[in-house]
PDB file of N, CA and C in Angstrom:
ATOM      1  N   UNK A   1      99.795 264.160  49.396  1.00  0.00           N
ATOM      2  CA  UNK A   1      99.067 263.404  50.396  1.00  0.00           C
ATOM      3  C   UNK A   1      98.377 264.366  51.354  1.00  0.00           C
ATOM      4  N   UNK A   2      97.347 263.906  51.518  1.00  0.00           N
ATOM      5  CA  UNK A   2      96.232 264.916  52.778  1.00  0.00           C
ATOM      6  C   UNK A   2      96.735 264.486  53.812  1.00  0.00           C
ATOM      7  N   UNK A   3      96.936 265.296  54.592  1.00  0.00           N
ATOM      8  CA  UNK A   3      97.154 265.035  56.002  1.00  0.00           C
ATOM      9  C   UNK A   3      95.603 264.491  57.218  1.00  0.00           C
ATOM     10  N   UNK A   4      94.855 265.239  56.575  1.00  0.00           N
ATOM     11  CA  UNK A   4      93.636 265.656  57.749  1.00  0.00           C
ATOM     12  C   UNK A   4      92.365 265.421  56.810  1.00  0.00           C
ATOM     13  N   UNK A   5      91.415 264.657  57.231  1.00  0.00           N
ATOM     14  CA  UNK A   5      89.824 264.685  56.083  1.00  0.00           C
ATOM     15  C   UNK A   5      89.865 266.293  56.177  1.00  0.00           C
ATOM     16  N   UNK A   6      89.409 266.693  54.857  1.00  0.00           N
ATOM     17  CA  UNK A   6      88.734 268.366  54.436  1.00  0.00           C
ATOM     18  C   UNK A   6      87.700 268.558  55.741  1.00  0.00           C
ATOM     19  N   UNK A   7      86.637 267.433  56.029  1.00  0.00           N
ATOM     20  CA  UNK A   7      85.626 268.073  56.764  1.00  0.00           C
ATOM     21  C   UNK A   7      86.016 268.024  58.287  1.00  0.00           C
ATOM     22  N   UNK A   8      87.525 267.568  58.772  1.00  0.00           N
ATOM     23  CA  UNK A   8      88.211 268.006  60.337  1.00  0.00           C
ATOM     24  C   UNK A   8      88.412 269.426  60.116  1.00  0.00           C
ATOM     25  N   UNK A   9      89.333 269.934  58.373  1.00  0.00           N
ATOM     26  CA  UNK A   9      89.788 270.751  58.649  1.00  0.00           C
ATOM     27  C   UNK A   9      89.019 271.978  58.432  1.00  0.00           C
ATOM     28  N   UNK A  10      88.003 271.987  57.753  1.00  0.00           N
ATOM     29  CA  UNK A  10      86.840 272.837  57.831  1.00  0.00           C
ATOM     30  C   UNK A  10      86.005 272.833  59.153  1.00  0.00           C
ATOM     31  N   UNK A  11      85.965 271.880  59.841  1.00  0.00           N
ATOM     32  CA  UNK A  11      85.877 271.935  61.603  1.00  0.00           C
ATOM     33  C   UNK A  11      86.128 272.645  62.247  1.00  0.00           C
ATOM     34  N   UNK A  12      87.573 272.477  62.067  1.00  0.00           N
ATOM     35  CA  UNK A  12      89.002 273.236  62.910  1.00  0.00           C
ATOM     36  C   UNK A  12      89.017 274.734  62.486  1.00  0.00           C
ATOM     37  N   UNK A  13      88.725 274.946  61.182  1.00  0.00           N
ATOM     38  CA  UNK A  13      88.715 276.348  60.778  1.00  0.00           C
ATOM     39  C   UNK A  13      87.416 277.440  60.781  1.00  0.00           C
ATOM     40  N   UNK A  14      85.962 276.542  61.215  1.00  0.00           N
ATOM     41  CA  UNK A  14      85.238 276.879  62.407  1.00  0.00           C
ATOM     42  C   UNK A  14      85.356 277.172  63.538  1.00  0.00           C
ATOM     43  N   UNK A  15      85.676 276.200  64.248  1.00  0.00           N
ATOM     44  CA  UNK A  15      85.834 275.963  65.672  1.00  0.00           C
ATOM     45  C   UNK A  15      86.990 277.785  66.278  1.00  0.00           C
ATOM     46  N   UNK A  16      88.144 277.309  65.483  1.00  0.00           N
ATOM     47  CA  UNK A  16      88.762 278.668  65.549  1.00  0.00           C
ATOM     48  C   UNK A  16      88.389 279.863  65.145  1.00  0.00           C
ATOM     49  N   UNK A  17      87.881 279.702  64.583  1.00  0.00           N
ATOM     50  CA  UNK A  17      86.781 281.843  64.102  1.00  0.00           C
ATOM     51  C   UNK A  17      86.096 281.534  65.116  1.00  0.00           C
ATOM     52  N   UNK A  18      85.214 280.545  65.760  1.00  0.00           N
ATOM     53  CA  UNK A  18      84.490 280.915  66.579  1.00  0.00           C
ATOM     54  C   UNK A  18      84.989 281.257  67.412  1.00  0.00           C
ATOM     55  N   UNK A  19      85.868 280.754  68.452  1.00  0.00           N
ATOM     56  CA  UNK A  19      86.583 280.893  69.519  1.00  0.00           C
ATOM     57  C   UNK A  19      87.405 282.229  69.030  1.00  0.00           C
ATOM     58  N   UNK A  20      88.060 282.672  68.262  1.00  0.00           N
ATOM     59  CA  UNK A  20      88.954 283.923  68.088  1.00  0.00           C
ATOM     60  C   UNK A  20      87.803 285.051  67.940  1.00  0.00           C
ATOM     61  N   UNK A  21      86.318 284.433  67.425  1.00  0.00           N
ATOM     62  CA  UNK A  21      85.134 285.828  67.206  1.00  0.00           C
ATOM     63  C   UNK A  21      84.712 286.090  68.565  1.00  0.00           C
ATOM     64  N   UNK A  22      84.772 285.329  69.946  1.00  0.00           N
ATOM     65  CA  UNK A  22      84.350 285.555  71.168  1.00  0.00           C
ATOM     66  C   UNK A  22      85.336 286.931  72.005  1.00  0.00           C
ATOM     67  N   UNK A  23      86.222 287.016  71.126  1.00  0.00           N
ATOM     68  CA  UNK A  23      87.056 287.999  71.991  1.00  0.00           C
ATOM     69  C   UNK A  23      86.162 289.459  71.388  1.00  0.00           C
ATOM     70  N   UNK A  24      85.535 289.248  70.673  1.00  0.00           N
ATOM     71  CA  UNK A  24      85.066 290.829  70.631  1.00  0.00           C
ATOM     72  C   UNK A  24      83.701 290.785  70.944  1.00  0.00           C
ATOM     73  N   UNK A  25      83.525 289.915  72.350  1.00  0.00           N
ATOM     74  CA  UNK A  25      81.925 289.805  72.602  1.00  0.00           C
ATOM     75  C   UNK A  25      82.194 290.315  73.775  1.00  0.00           C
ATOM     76  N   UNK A  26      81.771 291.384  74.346  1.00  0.00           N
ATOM     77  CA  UNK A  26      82.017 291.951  76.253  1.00  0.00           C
ATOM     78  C   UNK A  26      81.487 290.787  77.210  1.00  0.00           C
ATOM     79  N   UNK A  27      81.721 290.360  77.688  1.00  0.00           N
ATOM     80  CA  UNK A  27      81.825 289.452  79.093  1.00  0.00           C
ATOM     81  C   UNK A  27      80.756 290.046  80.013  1.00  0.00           C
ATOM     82  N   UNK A  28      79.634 289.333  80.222  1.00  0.00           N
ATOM     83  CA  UNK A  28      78.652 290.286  81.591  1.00  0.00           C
ATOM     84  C   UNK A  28      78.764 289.778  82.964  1.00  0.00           C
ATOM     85  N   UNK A  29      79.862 288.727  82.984  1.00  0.00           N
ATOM     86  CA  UNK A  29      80.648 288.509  84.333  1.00  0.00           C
ATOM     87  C   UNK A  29      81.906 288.592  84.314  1.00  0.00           C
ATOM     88  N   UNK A  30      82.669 288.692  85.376  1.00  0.00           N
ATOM     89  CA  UNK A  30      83.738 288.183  85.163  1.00  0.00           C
ATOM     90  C   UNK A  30      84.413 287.022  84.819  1.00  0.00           C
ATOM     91  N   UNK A  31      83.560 286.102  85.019  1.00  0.00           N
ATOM     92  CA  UNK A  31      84.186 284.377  84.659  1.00  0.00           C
ATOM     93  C   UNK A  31      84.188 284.503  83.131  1.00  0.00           C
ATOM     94  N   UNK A  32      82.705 285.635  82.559  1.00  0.00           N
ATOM     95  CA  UNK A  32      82.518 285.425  80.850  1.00  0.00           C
ATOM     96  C   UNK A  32      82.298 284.199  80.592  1.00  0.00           C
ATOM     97  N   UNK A  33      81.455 284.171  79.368  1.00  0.00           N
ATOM     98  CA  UNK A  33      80.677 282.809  79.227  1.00  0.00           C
ATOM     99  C   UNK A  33      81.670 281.797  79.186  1.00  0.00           C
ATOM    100  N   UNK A  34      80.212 281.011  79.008  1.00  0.00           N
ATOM    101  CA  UNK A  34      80.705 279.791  78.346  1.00  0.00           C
ATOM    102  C   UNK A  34      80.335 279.019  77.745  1.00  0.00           C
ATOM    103  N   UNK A  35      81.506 278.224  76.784  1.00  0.00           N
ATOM    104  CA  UNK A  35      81.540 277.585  75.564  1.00  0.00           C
ATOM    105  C   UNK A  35      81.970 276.131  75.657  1.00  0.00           C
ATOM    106  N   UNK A  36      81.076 275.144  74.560  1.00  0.00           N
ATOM    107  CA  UNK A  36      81.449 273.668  75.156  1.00  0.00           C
ATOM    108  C   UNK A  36      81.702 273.062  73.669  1.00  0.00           C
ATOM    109  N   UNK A  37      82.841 272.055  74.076  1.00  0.00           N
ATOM    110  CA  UNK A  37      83.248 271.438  72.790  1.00  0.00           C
ATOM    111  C   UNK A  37      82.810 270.192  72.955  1.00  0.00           C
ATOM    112  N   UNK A  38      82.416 269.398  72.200  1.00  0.00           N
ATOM    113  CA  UNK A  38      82.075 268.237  72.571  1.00  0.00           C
ATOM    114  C   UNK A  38      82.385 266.879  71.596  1.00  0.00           C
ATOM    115  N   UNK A  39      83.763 266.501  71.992  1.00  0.00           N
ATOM    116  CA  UNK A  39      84.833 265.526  71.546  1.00  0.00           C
ATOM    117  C   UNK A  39      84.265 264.311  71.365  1.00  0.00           C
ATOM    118  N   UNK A  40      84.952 263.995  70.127  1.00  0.00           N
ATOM    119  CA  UNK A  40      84.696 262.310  69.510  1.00  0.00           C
ATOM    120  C   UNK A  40      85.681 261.636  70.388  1.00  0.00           C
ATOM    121  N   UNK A  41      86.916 261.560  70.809  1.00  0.00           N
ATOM    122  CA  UNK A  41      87.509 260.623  71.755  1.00  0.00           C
ATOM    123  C   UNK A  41      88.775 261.813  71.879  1.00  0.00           C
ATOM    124  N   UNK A  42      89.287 261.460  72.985  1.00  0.00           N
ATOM    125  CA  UNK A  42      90.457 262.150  73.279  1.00  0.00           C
ATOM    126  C   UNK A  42      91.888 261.354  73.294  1.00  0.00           C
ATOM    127  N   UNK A  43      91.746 260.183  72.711  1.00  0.00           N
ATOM    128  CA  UNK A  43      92.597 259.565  72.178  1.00  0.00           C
ATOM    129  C   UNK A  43      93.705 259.859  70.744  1.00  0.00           C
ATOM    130  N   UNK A  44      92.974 260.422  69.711  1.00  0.00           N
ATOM    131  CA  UNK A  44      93.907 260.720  68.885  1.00  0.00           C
ATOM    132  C   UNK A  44      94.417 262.120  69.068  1.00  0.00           C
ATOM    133  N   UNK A  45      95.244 262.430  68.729  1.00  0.00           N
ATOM    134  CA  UNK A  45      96.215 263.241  68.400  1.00  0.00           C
ATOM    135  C   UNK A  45      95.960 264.396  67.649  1.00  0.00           C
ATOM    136  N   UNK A  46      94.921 264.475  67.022  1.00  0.00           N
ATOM    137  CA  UNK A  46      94.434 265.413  65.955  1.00  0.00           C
ATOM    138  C   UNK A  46      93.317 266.042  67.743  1.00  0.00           C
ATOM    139  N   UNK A  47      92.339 265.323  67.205  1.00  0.00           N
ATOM    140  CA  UNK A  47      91.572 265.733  68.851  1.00  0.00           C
ATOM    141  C   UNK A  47      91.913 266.454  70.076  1.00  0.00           C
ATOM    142  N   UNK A  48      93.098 265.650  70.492  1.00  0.00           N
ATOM    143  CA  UNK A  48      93.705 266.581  71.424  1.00  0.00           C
ATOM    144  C   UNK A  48      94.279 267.765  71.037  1.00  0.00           C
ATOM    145  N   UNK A  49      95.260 268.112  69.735  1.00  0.00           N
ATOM    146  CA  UNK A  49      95.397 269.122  69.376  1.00  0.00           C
ATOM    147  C   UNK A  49      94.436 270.201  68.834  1.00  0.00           C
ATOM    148  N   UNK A  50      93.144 269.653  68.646  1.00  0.00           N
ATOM    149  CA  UNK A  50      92.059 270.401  68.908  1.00  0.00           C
ATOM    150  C   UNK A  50      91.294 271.208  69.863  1.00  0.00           C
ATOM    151  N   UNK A  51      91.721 270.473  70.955  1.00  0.00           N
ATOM    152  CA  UNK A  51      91.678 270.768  72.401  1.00  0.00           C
ATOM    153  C   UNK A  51      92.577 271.640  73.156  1.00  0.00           C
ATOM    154  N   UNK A  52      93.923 271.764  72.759  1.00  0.00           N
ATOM    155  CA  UNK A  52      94.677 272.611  73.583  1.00  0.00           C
ATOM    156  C   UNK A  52      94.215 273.807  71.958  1.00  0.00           C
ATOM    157  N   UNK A  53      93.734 273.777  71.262  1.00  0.00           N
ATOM    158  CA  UNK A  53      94.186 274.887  70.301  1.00  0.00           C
ATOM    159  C   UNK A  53      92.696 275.664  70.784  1.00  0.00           C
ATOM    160  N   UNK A  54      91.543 274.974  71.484  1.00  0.00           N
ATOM    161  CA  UNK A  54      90.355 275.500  71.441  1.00  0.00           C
ATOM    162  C   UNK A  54      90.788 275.887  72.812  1.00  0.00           C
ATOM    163  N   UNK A  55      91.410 275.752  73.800  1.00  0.00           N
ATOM    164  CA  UNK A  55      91.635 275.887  75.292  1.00  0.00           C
ATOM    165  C   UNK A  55      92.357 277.512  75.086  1.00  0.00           C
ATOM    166  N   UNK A  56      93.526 277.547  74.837  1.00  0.00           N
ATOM    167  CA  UNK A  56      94.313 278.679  74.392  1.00  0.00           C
ATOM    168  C   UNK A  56      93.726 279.709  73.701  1.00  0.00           C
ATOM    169  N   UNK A  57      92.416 279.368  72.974  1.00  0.00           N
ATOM    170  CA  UNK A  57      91.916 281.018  72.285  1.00  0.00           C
ATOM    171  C   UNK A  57      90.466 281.412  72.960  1.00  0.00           C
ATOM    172  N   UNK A  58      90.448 280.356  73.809  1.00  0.00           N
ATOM    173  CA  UNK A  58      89.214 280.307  75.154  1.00  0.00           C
ATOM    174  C   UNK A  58      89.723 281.029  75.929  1.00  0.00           C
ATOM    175  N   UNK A  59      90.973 281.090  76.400  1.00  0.00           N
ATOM    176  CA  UNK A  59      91.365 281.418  77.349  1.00  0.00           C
ATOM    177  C   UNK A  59      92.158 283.171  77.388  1.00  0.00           C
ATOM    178  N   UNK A  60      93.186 283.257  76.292  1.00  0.00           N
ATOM    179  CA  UNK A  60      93.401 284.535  75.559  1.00  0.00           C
ATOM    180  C   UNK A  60      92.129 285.376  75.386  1.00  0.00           C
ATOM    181  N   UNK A  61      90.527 284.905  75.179  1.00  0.00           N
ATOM    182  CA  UNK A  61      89.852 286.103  74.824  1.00  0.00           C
ATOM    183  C   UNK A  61      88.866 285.949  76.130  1.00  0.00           C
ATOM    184  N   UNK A  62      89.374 285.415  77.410  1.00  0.00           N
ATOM    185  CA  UNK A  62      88.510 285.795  78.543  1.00  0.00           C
ATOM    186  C   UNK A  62      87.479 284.848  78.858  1.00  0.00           C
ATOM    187  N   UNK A  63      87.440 283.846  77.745  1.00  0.00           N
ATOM    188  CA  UNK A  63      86.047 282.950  77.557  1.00  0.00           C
ATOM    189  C   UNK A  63      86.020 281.929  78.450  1.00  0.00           C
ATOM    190  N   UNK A  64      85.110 281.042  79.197  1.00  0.00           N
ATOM    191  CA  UNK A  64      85.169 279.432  79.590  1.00  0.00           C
ATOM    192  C   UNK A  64      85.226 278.865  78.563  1.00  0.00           C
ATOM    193  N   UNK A  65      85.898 277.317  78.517  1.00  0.00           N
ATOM    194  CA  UNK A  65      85.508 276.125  78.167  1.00  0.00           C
ATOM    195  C   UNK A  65      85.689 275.132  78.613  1.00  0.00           C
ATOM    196  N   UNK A  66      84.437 274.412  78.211  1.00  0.00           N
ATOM    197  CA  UNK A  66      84.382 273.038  78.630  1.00  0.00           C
ATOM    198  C   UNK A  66      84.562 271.952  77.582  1.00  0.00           C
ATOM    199  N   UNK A  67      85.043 271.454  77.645  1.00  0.00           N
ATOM    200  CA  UNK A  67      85.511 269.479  77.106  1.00  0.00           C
ATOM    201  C   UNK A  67      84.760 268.611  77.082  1.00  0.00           C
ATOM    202  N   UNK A  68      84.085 267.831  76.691  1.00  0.00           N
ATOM    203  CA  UNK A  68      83.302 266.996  76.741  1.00  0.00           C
ATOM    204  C   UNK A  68      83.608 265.346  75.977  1.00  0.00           C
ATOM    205  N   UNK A  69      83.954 264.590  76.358  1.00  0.00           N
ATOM    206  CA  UNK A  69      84.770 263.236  75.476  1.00  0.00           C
ATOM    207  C   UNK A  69      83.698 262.379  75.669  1.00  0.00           C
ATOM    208  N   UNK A  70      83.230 261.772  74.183  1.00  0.00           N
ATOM    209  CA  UNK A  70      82.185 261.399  73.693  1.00  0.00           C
ATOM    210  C   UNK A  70      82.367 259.783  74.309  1.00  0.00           C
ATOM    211  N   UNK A  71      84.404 259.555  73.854  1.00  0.00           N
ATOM    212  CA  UNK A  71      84.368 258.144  73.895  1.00  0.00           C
ATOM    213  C   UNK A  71      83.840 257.322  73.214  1.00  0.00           C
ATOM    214  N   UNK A  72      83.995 257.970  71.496  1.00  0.00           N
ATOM    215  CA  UNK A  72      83.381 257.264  70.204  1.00  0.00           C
ATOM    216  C   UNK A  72      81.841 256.754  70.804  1.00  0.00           C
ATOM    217  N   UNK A  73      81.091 257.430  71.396  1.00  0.00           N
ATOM    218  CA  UNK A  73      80.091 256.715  72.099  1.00  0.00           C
ATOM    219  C   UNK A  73      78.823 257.878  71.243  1.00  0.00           C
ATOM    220  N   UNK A  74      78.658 257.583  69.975  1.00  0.00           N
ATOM    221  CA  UNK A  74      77.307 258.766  69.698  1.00  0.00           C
ATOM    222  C   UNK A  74      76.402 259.337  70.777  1.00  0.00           C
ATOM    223  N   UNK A  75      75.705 258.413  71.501  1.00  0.00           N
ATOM    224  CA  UNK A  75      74.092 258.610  72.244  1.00  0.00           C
ATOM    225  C   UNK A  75      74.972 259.881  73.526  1.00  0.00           C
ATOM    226  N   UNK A  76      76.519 259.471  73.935  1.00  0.00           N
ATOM    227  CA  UNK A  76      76.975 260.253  75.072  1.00  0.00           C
ATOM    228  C   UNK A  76      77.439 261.677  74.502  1.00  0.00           C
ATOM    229  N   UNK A  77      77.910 261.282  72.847  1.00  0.00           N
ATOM    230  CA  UNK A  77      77.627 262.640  72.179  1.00  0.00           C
ATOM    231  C   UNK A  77      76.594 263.691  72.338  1.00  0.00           C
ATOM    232  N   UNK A  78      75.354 263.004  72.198  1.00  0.00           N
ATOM    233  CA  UNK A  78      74.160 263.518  71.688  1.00  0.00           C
ATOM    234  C   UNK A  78      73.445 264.039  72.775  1.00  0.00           C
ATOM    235  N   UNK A  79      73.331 262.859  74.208  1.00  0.00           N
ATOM    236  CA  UNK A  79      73.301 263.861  75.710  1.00  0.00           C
ATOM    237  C   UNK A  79      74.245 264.596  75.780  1.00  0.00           C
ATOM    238  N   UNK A  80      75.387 264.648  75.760  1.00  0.00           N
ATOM    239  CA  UNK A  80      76.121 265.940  76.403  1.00  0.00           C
ATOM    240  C   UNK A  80      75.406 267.628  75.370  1.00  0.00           C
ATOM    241  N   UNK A  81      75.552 267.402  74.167  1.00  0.00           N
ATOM    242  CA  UNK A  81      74.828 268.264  73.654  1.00  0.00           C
ATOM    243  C   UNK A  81      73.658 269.004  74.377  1.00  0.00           C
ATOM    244  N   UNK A  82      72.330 267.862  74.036  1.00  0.00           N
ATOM    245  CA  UNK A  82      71.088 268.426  75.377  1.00  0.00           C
ATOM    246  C   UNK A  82      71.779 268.993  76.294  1.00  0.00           C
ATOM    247  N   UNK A  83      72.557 268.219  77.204  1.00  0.00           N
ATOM    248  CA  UNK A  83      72.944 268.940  78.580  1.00  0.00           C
ATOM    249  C   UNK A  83      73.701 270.378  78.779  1.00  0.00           C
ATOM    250  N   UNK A  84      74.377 270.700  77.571  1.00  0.00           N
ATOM    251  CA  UNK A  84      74.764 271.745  77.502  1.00  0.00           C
ATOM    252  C   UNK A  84      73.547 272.802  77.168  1.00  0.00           C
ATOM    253  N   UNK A  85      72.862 272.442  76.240  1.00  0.00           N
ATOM    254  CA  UNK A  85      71.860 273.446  75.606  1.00  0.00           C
ATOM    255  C   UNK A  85      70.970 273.937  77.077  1.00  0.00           C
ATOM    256  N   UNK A  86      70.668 272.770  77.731  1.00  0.00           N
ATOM    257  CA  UNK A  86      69.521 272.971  79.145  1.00  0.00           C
ATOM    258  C   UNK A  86      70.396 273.884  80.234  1.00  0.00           C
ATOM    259  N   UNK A  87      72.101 273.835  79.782  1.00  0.00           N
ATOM    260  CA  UNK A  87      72.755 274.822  80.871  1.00  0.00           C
ATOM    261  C   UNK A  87      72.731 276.220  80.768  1.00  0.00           C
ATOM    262  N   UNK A  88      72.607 276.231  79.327  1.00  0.00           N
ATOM    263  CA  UNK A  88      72.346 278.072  78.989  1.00  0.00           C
ATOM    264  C   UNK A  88      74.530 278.063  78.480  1.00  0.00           C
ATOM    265  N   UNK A  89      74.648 276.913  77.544  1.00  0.00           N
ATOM    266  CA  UNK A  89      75.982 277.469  77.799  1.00  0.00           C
ATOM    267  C   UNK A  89      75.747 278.168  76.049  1.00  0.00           C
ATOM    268  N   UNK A  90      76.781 279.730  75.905  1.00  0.00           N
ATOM    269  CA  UNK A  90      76.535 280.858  75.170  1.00  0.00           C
ATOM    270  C   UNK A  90      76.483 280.064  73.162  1.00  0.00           C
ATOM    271  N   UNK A  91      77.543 278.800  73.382  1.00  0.00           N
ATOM    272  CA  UNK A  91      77.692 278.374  71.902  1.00  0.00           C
ATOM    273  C   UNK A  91      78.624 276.938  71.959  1.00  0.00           C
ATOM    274  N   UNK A  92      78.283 275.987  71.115  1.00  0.00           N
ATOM    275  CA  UNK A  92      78.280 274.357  71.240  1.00  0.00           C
ATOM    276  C   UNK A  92      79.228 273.988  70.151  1.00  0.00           C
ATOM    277  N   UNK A  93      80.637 273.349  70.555  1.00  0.00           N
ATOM    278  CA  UNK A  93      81.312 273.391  69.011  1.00  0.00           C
ATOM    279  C   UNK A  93      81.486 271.691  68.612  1.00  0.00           C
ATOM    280  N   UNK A  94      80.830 271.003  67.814  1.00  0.00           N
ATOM    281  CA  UNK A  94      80.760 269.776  67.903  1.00  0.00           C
ATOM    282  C   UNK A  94      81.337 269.086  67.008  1.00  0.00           C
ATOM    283  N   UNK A  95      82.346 267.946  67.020  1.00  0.00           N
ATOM    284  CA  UNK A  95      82.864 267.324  66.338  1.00  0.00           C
ATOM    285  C   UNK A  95      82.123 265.767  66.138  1.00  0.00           C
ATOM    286  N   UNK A  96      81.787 265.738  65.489  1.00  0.00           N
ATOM    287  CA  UNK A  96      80.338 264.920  65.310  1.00  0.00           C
ATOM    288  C   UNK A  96      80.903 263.591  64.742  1.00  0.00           C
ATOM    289  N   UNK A  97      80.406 262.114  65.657  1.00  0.00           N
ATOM    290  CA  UNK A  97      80.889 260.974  65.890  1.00  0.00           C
ATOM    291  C   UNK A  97      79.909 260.433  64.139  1.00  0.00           C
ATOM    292  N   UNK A  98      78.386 261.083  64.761  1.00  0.00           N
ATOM    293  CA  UNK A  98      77.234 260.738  63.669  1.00  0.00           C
ATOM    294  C   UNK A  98      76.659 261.997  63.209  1.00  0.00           C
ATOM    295  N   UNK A  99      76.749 262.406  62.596  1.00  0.00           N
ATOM    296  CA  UNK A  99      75.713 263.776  62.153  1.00  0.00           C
ATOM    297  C   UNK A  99      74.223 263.878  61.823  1.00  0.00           C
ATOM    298  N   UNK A 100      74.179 262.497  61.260  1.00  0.00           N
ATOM    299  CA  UNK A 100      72.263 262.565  61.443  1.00  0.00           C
ATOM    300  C   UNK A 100      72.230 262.037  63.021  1.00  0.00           C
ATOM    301  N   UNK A 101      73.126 261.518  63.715  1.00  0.00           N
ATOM    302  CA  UNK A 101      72.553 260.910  65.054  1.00  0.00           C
ATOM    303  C   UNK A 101      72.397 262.238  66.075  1.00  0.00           C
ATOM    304  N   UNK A 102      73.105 263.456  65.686  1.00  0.00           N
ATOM    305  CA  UNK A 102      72.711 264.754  67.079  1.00  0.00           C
ATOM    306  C   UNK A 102      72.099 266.037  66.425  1.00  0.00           C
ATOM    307  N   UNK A 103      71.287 265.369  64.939  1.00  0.00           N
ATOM    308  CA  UNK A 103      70.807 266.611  64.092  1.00  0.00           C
ATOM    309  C   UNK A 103      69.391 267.036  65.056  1.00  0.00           C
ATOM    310  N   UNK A 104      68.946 266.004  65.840  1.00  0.00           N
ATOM    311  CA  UNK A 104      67.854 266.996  66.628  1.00  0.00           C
ATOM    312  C   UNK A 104      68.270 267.619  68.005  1.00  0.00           C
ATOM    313  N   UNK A 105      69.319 267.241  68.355  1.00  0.00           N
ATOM    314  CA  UNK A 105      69.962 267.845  69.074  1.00  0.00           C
ATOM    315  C   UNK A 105      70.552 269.557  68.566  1.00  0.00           C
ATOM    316  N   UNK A 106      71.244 269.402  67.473  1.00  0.00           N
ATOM    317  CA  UNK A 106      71.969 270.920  66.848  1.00  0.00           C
ATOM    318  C   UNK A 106      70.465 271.467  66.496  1.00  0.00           C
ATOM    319  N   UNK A 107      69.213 270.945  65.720  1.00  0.00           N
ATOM    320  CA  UNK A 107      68.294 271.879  65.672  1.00  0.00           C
ATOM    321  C   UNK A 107      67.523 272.698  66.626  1.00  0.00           C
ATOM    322  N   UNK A 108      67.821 271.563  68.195  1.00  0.00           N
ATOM    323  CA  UNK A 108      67.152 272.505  69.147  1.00  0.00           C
ATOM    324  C   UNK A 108      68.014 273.450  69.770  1.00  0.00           C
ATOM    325  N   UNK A 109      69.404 273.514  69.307  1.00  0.00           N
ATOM    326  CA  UNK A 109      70.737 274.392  69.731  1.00  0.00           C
ATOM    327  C   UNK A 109      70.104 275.429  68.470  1.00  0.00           C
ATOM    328  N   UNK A 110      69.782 275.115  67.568  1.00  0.00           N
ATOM    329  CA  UNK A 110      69.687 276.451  66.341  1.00  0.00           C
ATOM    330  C   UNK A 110      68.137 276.869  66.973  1.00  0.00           C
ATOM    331  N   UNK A 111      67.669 276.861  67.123  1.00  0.00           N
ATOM    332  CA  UNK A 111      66.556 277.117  67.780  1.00  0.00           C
ATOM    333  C   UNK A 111      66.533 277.610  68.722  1.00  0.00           C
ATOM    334  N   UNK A 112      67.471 277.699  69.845  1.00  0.00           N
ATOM    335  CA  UNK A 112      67.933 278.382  70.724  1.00  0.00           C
ATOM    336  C   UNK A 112      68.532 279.452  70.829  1.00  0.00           C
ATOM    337  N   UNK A 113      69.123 279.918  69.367  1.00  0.00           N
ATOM    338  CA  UNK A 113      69.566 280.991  68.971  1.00  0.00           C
ATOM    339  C   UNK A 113      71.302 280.289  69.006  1.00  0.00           C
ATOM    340  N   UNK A 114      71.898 279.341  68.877  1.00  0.00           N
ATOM    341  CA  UNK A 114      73.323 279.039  68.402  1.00  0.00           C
ATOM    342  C   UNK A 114      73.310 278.673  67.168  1.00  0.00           C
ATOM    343  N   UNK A 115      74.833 279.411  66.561  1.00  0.00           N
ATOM    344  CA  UNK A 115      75.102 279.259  64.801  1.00  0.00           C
ATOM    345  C   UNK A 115      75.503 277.681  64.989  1.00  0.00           C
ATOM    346  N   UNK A 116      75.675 276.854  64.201  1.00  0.00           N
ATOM    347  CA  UNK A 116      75.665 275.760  63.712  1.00  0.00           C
ATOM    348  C   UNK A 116      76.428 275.607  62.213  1.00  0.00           C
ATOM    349  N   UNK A 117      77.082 274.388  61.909  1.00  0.00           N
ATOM    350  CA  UNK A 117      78.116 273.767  60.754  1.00  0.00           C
ATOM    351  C   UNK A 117      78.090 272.723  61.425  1.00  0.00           C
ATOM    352  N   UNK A 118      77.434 271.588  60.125  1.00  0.00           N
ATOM    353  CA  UNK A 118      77.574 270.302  60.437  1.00  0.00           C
ATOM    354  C   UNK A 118      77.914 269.618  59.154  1.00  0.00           C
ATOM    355  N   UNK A 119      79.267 268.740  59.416  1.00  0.00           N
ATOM    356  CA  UNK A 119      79.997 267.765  58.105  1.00  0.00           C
ATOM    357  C   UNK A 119      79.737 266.609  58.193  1.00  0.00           C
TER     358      UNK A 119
END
């Protein structure tokens, strides 16, 4: 029996190289960037353990992060995205409610110069 859909856990096994690859990026402040996740609901259990696991290797390699809870709500998905991209934040890790619904959103993040994986 699967525990987890393949494309959470290919998520999760993104999400973590990314966050564990930031520790060998030098910091040009002291706060050191920052990085935004941007959550399908913070209700399940998988999610939240997504959240303290992305908080803890944010935090071990010096990095910010920010949280963002969609609230199964795509369109609040898809602004928070924009809103991050217009903040200058360094890289966007998205757990995607709709994937064609924030693909012009991630193209103007790839366009911006952020790597991108979308399931």
């Amino acid at each position: 029996m699967m525990l987890f859909h393949t494309g959470k856990l290919r998520f999760l096994a993104v999400a973590t190289t990314m966050l564990a690859s930031m520790s060998f990026i030098s910091a040009a402040s002291a706060a050191g960037p920052t990085y935004a996740l941007v959550q399908i609901n913070q209700q399940a259990l998988f999610f939240n353990l997504m959240n303290k696991g992305a908080q803890d290797a944010a935090k071990a390699s010096g990095k910010d992060l920010v949280i963002f809870n969609s609230n199964d709500n795509p369109v609040a998905q898809n602004d928070a995205i924009e809103n991050y991209i217009q903040q200058g934040v360094k890289g966007i890790l998205v757990a995607a409610i709709d994937v064609n619904g924030i693909m012009p959103a991630v193209k103007e993040s790839r366009r911006r110069k952020h790597s991108g994986d979308c399931d």
